[in-house]
Protein backbone atom coordinates (compact mmCIF):
# COMPACT_ATOMS: atom_id res chain seq x y z
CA UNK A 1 44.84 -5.95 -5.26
CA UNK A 2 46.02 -8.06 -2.22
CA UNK A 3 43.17 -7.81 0.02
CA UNK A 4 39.46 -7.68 0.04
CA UNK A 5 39.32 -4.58 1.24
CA UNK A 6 41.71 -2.46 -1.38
CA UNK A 7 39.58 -4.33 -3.94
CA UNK A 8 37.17 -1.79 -5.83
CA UNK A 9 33.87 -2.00 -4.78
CA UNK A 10 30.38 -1.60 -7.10
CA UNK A 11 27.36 0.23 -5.97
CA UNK A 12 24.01 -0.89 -6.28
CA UNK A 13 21.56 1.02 -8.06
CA UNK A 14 18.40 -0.38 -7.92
CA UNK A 15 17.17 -3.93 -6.91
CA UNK A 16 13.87 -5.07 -8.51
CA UNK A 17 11.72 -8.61 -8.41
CA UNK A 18 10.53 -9.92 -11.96
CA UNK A 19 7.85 -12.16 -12.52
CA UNK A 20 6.46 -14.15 -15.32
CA UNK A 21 3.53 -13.25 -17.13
CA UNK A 22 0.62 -16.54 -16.42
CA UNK A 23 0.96 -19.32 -19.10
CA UNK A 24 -2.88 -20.91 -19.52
CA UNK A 25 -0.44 -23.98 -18.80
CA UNK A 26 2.06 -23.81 -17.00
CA UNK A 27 3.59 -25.80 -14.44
CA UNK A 28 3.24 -26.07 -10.63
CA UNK A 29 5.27 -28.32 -8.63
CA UNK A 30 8.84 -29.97 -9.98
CA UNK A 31 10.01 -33.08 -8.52
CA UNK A 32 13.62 -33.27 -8.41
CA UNK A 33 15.87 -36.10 -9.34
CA UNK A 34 18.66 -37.51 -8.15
CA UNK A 35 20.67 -35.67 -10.49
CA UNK A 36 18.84 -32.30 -8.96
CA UNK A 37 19.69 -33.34 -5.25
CA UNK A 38 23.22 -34.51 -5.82
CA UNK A 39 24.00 -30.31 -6.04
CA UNK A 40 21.57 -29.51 -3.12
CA UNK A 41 25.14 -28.75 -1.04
CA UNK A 42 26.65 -26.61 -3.94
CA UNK A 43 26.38 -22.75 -4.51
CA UNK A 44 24.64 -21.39 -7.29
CA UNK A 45 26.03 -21.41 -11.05
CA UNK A 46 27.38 -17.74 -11.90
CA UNK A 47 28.08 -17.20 -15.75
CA UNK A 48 28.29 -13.63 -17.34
CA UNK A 49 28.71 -12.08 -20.37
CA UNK A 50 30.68 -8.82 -21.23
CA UNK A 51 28.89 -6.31 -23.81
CA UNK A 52 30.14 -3.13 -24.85
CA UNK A 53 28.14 -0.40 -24.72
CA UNK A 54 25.24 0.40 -27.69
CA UNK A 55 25.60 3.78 -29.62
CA UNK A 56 23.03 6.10 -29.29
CA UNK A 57 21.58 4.76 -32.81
CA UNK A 58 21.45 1.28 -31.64
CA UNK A 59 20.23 2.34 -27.91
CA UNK A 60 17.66 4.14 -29.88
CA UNK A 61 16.39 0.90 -31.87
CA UNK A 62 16.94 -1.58 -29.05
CA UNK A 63 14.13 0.66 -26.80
CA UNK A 64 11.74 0.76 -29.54
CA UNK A 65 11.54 -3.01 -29.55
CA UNK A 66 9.71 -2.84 -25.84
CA UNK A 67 8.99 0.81 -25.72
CA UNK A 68 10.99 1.39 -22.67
CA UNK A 69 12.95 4.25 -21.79
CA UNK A 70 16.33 2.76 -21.26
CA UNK A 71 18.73 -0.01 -21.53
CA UNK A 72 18.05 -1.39 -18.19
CA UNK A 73 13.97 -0.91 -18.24
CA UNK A 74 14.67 -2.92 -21.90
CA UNK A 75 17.00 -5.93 -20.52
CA UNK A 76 14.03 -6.44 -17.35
CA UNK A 77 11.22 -5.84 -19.37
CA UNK A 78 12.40 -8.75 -21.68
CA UNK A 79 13.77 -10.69 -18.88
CA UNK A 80 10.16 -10.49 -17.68
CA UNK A 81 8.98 -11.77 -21.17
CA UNK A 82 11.28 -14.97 -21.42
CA UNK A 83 10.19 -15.81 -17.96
CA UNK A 84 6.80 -15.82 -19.35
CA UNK A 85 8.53 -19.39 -21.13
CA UNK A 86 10.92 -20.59 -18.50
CA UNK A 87 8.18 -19.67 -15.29
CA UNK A 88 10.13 -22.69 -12.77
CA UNK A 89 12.77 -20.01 -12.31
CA UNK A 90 10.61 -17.53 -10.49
CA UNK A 91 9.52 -20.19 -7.86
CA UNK A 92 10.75 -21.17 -5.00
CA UNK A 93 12.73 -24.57 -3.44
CA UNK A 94 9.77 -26.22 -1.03
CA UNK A 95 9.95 -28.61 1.64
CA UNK A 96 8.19 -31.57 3.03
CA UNK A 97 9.15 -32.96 6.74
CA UNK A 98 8.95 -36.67 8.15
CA UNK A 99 6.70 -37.39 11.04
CA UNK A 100 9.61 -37.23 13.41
CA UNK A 101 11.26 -34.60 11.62
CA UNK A 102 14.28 -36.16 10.99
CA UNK A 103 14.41 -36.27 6.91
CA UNK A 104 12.90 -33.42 4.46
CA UNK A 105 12.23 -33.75 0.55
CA UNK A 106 12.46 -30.83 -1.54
CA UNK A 107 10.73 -29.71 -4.35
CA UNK A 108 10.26 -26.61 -6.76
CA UNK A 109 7.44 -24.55 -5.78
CA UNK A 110 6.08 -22.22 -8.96
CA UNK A 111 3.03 -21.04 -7.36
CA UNK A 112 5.20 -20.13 -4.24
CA UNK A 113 3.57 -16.59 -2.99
CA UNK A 114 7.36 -14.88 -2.34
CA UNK A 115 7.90 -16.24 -6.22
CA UNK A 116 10.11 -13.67 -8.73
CA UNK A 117 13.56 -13.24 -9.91
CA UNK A 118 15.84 -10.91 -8.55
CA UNK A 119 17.00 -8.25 -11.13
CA UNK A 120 19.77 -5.92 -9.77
CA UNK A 121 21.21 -2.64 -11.62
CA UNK A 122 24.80 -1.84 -10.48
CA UNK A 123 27.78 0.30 -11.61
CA UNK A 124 31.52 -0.08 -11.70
CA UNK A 125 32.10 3.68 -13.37
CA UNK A 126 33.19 4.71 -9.34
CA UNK A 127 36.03 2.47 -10.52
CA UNK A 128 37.18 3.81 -13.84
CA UNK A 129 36.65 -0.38 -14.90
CA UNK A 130 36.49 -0.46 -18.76
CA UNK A 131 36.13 -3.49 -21.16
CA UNK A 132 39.90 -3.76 -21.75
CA UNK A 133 40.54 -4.23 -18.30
CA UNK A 134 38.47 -7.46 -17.69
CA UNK A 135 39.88 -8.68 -21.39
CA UNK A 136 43.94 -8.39 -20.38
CA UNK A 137 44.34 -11.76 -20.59
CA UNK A 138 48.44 -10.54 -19.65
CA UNK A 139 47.44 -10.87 -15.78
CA UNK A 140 44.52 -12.24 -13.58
CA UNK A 141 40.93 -11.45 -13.93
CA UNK A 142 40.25 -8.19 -12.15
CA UNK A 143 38.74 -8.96 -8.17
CA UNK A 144 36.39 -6.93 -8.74
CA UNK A 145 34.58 -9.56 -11.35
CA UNK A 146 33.46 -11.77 -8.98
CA UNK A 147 31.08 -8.94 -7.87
CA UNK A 148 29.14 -9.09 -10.68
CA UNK A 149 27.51 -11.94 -9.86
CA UNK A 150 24.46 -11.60 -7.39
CA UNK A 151 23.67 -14.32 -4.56
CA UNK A 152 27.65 -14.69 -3.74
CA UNK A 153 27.74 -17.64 -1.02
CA UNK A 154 24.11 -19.03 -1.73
CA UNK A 155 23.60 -22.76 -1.50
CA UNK A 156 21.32 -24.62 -3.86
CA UNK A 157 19.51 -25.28 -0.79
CA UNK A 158 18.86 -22.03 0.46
CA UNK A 159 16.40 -21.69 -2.53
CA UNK A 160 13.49 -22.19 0.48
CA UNK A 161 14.42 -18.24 0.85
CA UNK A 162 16.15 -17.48 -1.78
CA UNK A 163 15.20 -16.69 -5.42
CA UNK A 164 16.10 -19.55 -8.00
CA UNK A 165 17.28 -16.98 -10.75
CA UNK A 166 19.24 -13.57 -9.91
CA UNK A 167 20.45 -10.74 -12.74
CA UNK A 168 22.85 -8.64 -12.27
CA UNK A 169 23.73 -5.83 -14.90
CA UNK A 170 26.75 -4.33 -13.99
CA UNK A 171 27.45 -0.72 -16.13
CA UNK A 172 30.80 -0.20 -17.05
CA UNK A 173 32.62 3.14 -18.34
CA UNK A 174 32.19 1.80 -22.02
CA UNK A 175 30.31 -1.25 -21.56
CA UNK A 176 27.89 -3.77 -19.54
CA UNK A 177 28.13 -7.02 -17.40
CA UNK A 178 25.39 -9.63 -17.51
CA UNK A 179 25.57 -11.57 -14.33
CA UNK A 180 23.28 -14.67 -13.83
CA UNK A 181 23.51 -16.66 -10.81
CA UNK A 182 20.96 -19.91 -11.37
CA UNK A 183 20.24 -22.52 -8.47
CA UNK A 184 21.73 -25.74 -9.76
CA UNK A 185 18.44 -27.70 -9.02
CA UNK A 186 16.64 -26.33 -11.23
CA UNK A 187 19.13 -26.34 -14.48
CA UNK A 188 22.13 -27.46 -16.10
CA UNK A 189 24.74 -25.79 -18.75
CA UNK A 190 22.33 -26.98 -21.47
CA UNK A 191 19.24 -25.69 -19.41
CA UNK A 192 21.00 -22.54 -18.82
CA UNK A 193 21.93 -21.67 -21.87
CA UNK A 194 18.86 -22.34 -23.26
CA UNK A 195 17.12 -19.84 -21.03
CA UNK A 196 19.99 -17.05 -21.86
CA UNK A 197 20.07 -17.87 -25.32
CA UNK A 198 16.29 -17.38 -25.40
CA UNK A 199 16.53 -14.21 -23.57
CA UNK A 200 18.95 -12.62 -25.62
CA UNK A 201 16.09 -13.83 -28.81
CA UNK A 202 13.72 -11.90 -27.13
CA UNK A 203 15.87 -8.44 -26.72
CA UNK A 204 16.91 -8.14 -30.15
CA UNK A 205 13.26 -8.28 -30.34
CA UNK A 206 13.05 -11.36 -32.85
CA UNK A 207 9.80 -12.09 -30.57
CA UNK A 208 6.58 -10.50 -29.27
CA UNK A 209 5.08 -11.71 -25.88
CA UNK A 210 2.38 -14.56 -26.71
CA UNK A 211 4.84 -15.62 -29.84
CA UNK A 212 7.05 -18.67 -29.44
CA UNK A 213 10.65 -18.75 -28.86
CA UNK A 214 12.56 -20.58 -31.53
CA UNK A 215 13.05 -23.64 -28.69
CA UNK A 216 10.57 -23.85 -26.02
CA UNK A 217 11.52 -25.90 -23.21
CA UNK A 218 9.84 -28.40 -21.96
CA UNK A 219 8.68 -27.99 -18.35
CA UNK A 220 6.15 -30.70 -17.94
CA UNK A 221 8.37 -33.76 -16.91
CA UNK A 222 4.93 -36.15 -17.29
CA UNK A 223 5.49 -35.21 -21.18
CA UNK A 224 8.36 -36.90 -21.31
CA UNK A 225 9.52 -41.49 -20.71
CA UNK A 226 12.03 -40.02 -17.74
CA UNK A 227 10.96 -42.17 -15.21
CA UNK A 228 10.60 -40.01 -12.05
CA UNK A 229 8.46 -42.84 -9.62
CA UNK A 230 9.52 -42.08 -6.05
CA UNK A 231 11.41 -38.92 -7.00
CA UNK A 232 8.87 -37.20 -4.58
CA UNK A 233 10.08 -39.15 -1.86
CA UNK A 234 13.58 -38.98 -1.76
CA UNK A 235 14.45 -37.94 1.78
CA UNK A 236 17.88 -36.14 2.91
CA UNK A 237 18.51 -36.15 6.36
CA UNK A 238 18.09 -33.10 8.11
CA UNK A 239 21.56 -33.44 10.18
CA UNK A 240 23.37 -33.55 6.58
CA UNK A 241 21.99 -29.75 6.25
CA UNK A 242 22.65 -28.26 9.50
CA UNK A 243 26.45 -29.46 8.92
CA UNK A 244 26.89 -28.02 5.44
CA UNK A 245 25.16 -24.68 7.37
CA UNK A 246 27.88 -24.80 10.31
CA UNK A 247 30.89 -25.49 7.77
CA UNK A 248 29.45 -22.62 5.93
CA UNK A 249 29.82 -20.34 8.11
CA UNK A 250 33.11 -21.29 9.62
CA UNK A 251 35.00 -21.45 5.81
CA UNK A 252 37.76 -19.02 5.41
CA UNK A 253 38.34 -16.95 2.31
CA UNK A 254 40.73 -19.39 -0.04
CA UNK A 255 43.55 -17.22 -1.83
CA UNK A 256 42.40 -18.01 -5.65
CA UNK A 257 42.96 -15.87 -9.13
CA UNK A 258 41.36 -16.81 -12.51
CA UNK A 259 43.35 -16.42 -15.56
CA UNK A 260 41.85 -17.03 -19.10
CA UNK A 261 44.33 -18.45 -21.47
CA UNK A 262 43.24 -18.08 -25.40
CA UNK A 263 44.15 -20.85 -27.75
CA UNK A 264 43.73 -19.47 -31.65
CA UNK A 265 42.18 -22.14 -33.94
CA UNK A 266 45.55 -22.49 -35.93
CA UNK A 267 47.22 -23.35 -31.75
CA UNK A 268 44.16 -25.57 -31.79
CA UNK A 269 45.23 -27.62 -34.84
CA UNK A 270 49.10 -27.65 -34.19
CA UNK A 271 47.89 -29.31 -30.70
CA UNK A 272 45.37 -32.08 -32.75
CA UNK A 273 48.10 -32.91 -35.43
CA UNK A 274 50.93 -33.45 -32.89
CA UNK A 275 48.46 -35.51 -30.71
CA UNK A 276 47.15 -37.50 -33.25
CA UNK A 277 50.94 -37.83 -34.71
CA UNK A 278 52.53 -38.91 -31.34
CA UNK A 279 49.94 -41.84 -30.54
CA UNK A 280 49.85 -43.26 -34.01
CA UNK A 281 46.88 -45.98 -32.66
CA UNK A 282 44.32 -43.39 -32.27
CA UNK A 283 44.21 -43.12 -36.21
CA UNK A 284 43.18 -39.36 -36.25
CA UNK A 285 40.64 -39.93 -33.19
CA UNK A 286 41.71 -37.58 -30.72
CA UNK A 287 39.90 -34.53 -30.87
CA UNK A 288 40.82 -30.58 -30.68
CA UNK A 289 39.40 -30.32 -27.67
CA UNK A 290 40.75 -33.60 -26.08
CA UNK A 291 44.36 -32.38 -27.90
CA UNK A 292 43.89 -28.67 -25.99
CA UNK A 293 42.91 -30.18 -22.44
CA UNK A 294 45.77 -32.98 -22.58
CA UNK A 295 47.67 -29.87 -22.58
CA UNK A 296 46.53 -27.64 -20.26
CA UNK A 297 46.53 -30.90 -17.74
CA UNK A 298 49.86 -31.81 -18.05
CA UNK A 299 51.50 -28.68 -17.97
CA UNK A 300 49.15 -27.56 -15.00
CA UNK A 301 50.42 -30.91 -13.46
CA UNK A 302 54.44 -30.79 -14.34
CA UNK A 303 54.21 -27.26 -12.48
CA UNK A 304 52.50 -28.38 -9.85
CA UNK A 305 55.19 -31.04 -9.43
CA UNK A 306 57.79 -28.81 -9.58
CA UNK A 307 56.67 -26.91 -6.87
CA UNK A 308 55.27 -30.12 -4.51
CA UNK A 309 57.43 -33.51 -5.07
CA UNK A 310 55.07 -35.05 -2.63
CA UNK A 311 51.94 -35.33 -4.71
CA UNK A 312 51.29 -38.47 -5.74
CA UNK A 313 47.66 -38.18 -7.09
CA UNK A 314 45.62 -36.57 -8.95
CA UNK A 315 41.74 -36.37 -9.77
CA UNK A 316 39.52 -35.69 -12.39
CA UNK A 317 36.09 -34.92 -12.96
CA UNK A 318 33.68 -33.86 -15.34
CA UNK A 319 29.59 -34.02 -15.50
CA UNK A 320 28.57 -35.76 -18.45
CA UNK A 321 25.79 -35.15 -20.52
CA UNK A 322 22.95 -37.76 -20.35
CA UNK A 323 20.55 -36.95 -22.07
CA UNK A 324 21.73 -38.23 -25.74
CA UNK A 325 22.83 -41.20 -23.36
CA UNK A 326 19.60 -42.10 -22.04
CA UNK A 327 17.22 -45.34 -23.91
CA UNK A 328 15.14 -43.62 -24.98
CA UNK A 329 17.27 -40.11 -25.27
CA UNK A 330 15.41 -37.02 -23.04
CA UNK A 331 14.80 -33.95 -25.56
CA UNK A 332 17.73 -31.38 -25.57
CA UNK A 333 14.38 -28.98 -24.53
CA UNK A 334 14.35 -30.49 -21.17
CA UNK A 335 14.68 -28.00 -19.02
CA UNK A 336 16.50 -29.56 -15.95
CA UNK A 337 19.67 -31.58 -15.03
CA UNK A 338 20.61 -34.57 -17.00
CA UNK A 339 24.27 -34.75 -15.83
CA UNK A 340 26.18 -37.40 -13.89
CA UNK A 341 29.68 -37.02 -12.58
CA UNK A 342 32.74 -38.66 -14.52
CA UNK A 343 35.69 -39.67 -12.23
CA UNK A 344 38.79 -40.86 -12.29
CA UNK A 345 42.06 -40.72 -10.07
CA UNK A 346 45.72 -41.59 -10.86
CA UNK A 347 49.00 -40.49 -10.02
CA UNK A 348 50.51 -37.91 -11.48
CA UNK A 349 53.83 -38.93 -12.91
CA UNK A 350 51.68 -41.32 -15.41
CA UNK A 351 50.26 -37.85 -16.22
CA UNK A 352 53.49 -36.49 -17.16
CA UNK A 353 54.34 -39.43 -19.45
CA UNK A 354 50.98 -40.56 -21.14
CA UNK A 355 50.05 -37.33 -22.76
CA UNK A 356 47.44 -37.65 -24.96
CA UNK A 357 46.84 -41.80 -24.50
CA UNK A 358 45.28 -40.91 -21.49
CA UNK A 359 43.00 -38.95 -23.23
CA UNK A 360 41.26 -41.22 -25.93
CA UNK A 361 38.60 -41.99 -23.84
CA UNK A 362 35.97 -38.97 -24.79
CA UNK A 363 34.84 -39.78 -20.43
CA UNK A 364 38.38 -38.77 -19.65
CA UNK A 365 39.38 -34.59 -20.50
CA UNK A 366 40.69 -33.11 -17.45
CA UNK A 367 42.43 -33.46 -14.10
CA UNK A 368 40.22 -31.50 -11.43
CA UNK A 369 36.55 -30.23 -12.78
CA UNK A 370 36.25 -29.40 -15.98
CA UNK A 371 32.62 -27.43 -17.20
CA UNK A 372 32.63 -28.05 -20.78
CA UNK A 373 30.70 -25.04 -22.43
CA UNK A 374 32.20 -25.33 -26.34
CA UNK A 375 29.01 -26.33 -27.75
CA UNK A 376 26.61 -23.71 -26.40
CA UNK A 377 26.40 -20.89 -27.92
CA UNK A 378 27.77 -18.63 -25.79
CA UNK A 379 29.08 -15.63 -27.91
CA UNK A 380 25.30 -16.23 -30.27
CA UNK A 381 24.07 -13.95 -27.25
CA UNK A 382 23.34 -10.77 -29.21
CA UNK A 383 20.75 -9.16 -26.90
CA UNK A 384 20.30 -5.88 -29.63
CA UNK A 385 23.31 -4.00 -30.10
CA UNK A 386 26.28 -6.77 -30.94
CA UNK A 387 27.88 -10.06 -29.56
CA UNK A 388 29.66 -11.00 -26.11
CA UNK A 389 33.11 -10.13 -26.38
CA UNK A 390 33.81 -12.39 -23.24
CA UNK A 391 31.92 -14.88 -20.88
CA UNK A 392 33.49 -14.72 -17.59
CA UNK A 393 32.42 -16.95 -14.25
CA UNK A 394 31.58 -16.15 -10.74
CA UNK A 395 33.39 -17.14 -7.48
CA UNK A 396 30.60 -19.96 -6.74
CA UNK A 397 31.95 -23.74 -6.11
CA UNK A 398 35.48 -22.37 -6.67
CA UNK A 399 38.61 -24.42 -6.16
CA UNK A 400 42.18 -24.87 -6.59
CA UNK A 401 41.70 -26.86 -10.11
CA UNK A 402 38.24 -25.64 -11.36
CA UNK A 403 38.83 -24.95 -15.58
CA UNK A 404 36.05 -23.73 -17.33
CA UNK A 405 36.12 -24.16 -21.43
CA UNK A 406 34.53 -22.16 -23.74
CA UNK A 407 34.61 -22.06 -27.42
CA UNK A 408 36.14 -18.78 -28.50
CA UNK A 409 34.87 -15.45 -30.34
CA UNK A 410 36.74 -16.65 -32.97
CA UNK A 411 35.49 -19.61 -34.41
CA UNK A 412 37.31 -23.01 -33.92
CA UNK A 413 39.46 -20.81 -31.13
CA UNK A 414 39.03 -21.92 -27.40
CA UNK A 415 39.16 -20.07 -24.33
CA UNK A 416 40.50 -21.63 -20.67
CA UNK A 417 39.07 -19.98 -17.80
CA UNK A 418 41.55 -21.63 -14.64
CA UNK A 419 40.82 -20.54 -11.33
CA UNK A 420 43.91 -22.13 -9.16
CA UNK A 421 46.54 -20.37 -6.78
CA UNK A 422 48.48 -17.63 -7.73
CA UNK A 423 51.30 -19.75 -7.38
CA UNK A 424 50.04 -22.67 -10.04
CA UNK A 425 49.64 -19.62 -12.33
CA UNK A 426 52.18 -18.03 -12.22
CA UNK A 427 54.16 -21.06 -13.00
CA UNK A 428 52.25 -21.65 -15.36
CA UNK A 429 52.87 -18.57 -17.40
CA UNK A 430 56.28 -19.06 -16.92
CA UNK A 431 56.24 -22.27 -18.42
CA UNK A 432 57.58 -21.98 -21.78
CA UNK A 433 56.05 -25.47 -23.31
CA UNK A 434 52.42 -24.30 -22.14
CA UNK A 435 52.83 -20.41 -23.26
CA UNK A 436 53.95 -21.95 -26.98
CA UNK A 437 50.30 -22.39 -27.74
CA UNK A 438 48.77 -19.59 -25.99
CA UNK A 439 47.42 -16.01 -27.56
CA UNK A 440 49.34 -13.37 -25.93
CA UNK A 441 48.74 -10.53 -27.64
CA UNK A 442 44.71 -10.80 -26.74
C-alpha cells in the first residue's frame, strides 16, 4: 500500500477497562527516577506477539482453566489476574506543581480513581490478513501491523490521562495478535517481559488467583539499597512540555517500512568464526551477537553511502542494562527502569573498514538504536494453546535506523526487525554481501 488511506483498516470490537484484584499490600505511590523521567518525552513501548489460532480441543481446555466462555473473556480474565501481581500498571502518571507553577514532578498514582488497563478486542478478518502474511519476510511488514498496537501517538507523559498499560487482541482469519503498548515510566524490556511472561504463566493456567507467580516482582522500591532521596523532587519545567505538545502536533507522517531479516544459527556461526578469524587479537571474544550486528551495521552503512556520499557520521545508541551493574546489583524482579543510554558517534568510512574491531567493546553493537531483546524469553510466551510464531513492534519512537533484535524461534537463530526508508531497504536486499547470511526461504 502507498498511502494511509488504501491501507486496510481493523474494526474494533469491544473496548473494556481491567483492574487488579486488592493485594493486602500493595503499593501506592512510585517515585520515579531519573532513568523513569529521561523517557517522559517518548511514546509508549508497543511489542506483540503473533499466535495462531487454538483448535477447538485446545479452545476447549484453555476456557476450562478460568471458566470463561471464550478466548477473549479467557486472555482478560487472566490479564485481570496477573494485574492482581503487577497492580502499578493500572494507575495513573500524577502531578505535583511549584508555587509559581513553573516546574511539575510526576509520579505513579496506584490508588488513582480513573485507575485500569485498557483491554481492546479487534478484528482484521474484513481484511482476509492471515498468519503467513505478517511472516513473508520476502517484502515489508504489512501497514496494517502497526494497528495492532493500541495508544498509537501517546507520550509517556500523557499517562496523567492516559492508561499506563493497553491490550490489544487483534483476531486474524487463522490466528491472533497480542498488542501491548506500556508507558516507558513505569517499565523496561526486562520489566516488560516479566509482566508478559507472567501473564502468559497465568493463561496456560499454571496458576490460581491468590497463588504466586514463579517471579514476583518487586514493587516496593523501600525493599530494595536503590537510593531514591530527592527522586520526589525532581522538577521538569513546564515550558519543556508544552513544546514537546506543539511539536506533536505539528509532526508529519515519516515514510518508514519494517523488514525482519532472519539469521539461522548455522548464518550465526559462519558470522562468529569469520569475525573472530579476521581480528586474530580478540582470541575468540567477539560474540554471535556482536558478529551478527557488525554486520547488519556495516552493510546498512555501505548502502547508505552508496546512495548519500555526503554523510560523514554516524551514531549509535543502545540502553544498557544496570542493574547487574549497580554496587550493590538491583534484583532482576525490580519492576522499573534500570537502563542508561550508551553512545557513541564516528564517521562512517571507519565503519566500512573496522568491521568487527569496532565491535569488541560489549558497550558498542549498533549504529542508530538498537533494543536488545535476545535474552528474554520472548517465544517462552505460551498463553494455552502453543508458542509465538513471531514478535513484531509498533510504530512508537520510530526512526530511520531503529533495529530491534530478537532471539529467534529457532534456538541460537536471530531475528532483525529494521524499520528505515524504503530506500535503505531496498538496497539493502539488493546487497548481495548482506543477503549471503540471511534466511530467505522463511
Amino acid at each position: 500500500m502507498t498511502s494511509q488511506d488504501q491501507t486496510p483498516k481493523i474494526r474494533i470490537l469491544s473496548t473494556s477497562t481491567i483492574n487488579a484484584l486488592p493485594l493486602t499490600e500493595s503499593v501506592h505511590r512510585i517515585n520515579l527516577t531519573p532513568w523513569d523521567l529521561e523517557l517522559l518525552f517518548l511514546e509508549h513501548t508497543q511489542i506483540g506477539l503473533l499466535f495462531l489460532k487454538p483448535n477447538p480441543q485446545q479452545e476447549a481446555t484453555i476456557l476450562s482453566k478460568t471458566n470463561t466462555a471464550s478466548l477473549i473473556h479467557h486472555l482478560k480474565a487472566s490479564l485481570e489476574r496477573t494485574l492482581h501481581f503487577f497492580s502499578p500498571l493500572v494507575g495513573r502518571l500524577a502531578t505535583t506543581n511549584s508555587d509559581d507553577g513553573s516546574t511539575t514532578c510526576f509520579f505513579i498514582d496506584c490508588d488513582n480513581d480513573e485507575k485500569g488497563a485498557l483491554f481492546i478486542h479487534a478484528t482484521a478478518r474484513d481484511t482476509n490478513l492471515t498468519v503467513a502474511d505478517i511472516l513473508d519476510s520476502s517484502t515489508y511488514v504489512p501497514e496494517i501491523v502497526p494497528s495492532f498496537f493500541p495508544l498509537r501517538g501517546t507520550r509517556n507523559h500523557d499517562g496523567v490521562s492516559q492508561p499506563l498499560l493497553a491490550v490489544q487482541v487483534t483476531e486474524l482469519v487463522d490466528g491472533l495478535f497480542i498488542g501491548c503498548s506500556i508507558n516507558h515510566l513505569l517499565a523496561d524490556a526486562t520489566s516488560f517481559w516479566h509482566f508478559f511472561n507472567s501473564w502468559a504463566e497465568i493463561s496456560r493456567g499454571e496458576n490460581v488467583v491468590h497463588d504466586p507467580i514463579s517471579k514476583l516482582p518487586i514493587l516496593h522500591r523501600d525493599q530494595l539499597t536503590l537510593d531514591l532521596v530527592g527522586s520526589s523532587d525532581i522538577k521538569i519545567y513546564n515550558e519543556y512540555l508544552i513544546l514537546d505538545k506543539v511539536s506533536a502536533a505539528h509532526e508529519s507522517p515519516c515514510l518508514l517500512r519494517d523488514r525482519v531479516f532472519h539469521f539461522t544459527k548455522e548464518s550465526v556461526a559462519k558470522l562468529k568464526a569469520r569475525a573472530n578469524k579476521e581480528v586474530v587479537e580478540s582470541k575468540g571474544q567477539i560474540s554471535s551477537l556482536q558478529a551478527v550486528i557488525a554486520h547488519v551495521w556495516r552493510s546498512i552503512i555501505r548502502c547508505r553511502s552508496a546512495m548519500n556520499s555526503g554523510t560523514q557520521e554516524t551514531t549509535f545508541e543502545i540502553p544498557i542494562g544496570a542493574r547487574q551493574r549497580l554496587n550493590p546489583p538491583l534484583p532482576e524482579e525490580f519492576f522499573g527502569n534500570s537502563v542508561f543510554p550508551g553512545i557513541v558517534t564516528t564517521e562512517a568510512w571507519k565503519i566500512l573498514r573496522m568491521v568487527w574491531a569496532g565491535l569488541r567493546d560489549k558497550y558498542i553493537r549498533w549504529w542508530h538504536l538498537l533494543t536488545d531483546l535476545i535474552r528474554f524469553d520472548v517465544y517462552g510466551n505460551d498463553f494455552g494453546w502453543g508458542k509465538p510464531v513471531a514478535a513484531r513492534s509498533g510504530r512508537a519512537n520510530g526512526f530511520d535506523g531503529r533495529i530491534t533484535i530478537y532471539g529467534g524461534f529457532e534456538k541460537g537463530s536471530l531475528e532483525i526487525e529494521a524499520c528505515l526508508f524504503p530506500e535503505t531497504l531496498s538496497a539493502l536486499v539488493n546487497d548481495a554481501e548482506f543477503m549471503e547470511f540471511v534466511k530467505s526461504d522463511f
